[in-house]
C-alpha atoms as a PDB file:
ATOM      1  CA  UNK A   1     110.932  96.614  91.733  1.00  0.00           C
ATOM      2  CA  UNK A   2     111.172  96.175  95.396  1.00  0.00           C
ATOM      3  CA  UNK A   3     108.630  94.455  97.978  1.00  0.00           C
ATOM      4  CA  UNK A   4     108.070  95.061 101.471  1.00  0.00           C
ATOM      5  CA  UNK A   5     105.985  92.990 103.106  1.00  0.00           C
ATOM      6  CA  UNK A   6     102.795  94.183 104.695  1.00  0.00           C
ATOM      7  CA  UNK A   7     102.855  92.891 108.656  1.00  0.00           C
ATOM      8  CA  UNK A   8     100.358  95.010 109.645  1.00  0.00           C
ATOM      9  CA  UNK A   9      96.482  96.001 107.933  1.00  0.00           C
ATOM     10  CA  UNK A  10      96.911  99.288 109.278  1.00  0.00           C
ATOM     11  CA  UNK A  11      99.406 100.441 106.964  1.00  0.00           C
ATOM     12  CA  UNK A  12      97.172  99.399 103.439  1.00  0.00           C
ATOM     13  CA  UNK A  13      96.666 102.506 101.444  1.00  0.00           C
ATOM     14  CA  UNK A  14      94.194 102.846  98.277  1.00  0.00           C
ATOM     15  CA  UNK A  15      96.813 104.901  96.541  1.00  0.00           C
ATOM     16  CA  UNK A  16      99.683 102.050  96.546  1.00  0.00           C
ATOM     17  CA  UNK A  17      99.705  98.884  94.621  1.00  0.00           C
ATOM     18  CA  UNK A  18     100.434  95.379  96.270  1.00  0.00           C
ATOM     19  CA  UNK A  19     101.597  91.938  94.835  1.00  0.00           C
ATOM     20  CA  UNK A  20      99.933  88.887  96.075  1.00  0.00           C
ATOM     21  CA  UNK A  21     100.970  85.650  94.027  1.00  0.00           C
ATOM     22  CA  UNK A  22     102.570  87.266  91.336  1.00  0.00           C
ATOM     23  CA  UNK A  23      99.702  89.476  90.539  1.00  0.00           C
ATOM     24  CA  UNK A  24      99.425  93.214  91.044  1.00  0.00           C
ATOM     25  CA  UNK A  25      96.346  94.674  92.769  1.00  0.00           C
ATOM     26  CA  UNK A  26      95.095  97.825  94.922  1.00  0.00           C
ATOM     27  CA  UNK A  27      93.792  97.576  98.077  1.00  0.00           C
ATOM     28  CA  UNK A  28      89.571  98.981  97.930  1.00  0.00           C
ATOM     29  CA  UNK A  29      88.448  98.590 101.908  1.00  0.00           C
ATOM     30  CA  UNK A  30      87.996  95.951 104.943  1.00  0.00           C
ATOM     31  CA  UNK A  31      84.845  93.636 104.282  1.00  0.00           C
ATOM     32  CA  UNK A  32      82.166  95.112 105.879  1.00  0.00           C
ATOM     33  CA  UNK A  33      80.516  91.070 106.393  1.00  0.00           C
ATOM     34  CA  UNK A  34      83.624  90.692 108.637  1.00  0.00           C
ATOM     35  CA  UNK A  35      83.959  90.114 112.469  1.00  0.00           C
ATOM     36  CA  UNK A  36      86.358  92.034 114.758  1.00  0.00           C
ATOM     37  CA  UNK A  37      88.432  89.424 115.604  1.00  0.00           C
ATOM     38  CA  UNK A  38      88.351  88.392 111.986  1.00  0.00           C
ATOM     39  CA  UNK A  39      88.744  91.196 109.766  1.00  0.00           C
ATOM     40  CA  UNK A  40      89.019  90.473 105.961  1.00  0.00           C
ATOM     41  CA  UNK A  41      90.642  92.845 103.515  1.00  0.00           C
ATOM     42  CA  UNK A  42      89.811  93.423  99.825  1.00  0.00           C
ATOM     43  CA  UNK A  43      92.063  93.667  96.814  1.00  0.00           C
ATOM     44  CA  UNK A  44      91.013  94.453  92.891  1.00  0.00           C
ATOM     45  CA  UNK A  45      93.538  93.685  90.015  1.00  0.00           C
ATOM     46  CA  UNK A  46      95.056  96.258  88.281  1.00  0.00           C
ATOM     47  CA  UNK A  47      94.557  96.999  84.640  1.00  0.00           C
ATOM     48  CA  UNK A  48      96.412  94.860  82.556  1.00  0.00           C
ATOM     49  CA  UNK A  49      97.049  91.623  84.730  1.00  0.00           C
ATOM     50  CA  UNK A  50      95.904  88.463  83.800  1.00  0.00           C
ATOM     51  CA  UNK A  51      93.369  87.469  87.028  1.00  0.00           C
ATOM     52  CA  UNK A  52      90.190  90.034  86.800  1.00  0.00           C
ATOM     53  CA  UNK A  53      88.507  88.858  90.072  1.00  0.00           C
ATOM     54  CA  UNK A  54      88.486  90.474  93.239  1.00  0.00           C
ATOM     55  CA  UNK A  55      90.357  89.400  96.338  1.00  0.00           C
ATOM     56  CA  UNK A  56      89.278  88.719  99.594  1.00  0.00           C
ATOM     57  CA  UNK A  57      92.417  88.265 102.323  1.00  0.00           C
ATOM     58  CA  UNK A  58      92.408  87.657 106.115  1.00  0.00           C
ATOM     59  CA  UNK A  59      95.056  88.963 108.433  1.00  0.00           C
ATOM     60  CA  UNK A  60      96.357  85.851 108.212  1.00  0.00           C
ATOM     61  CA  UNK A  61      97.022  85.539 104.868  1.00  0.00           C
ATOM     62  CA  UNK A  62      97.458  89.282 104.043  1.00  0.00           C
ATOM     63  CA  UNK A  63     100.702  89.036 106.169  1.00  0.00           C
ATOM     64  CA  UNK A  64     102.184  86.018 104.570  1.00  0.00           C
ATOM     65  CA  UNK A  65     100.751  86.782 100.649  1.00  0.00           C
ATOM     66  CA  UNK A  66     101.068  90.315 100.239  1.00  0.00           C
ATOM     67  CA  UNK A  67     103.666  92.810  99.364  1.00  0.00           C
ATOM     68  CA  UNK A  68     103.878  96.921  98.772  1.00  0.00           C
ATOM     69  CA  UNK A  69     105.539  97.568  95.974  1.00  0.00           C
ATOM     70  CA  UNK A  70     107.531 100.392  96.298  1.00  0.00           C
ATOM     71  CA  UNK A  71     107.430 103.280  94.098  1.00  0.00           C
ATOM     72  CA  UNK A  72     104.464 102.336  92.152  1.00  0.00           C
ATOM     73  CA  UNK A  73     101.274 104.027  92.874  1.00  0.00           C
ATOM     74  CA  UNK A  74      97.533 103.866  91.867  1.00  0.00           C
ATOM     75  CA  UNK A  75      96.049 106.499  89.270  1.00  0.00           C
ATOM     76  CA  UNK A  76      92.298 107.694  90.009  1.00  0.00           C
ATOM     77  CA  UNK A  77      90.010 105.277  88.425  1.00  0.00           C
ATOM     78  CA  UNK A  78      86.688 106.515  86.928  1.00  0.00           C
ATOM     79  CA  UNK A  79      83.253 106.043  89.109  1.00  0.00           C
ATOM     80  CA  UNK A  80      81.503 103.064  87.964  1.00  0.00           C
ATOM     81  CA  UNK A  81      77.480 103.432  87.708  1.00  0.00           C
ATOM     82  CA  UNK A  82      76.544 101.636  90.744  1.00  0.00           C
ATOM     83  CA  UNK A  83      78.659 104.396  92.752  1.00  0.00           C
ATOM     84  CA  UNK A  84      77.237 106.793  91.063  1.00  0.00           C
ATOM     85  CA  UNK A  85      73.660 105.760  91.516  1.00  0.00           C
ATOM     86  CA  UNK A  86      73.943 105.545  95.169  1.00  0.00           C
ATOM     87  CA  UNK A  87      75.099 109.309  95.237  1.00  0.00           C
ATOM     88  CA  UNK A  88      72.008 110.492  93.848  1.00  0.00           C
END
């Protein structure tokens, strides 16, 4: 399994999966409570890994914590309810 480290936001992609301390996750969207200048970034474990709650990163922190792990994607995951209710 190879890492490459993730300098820059712009290149997160919902379809790839990341490690950050050990765990895997996949990247959902930037924080919409954050600033500009600040931008946060949030993460969800995958299936199967031992943490369950969500991840919130800064730049800061995204750059020295996470990694792409390359060659392993993200399968669709089915619409939960809450999604679902806002469509209708």
């Amino acid at each position: 399994m190879k890492l490459n480290s993730v300098y820059c936001p712009s290149i997160l992609s919902v379809s790839k999966a990341y490690q950050i301390d050990g765990t895997l996750y996949r990247y959902l969207f930037p924080c919409s409570d954050s600033s500009i200048n600040h931008p946060n970034y949030w993460f969800k474990p995958m299936p199967g890994q031992s943490k369950k709650a969500d991840l919130k990163l800064n730049r800061n922190k995204l750059r020295s914590r996470c990694y792409e792990v390359e060659g392993m994607g993200v399968n669709a995951e089915v619409i939960n309810n809450s999604v679902q209710l806002t469509l209708l």
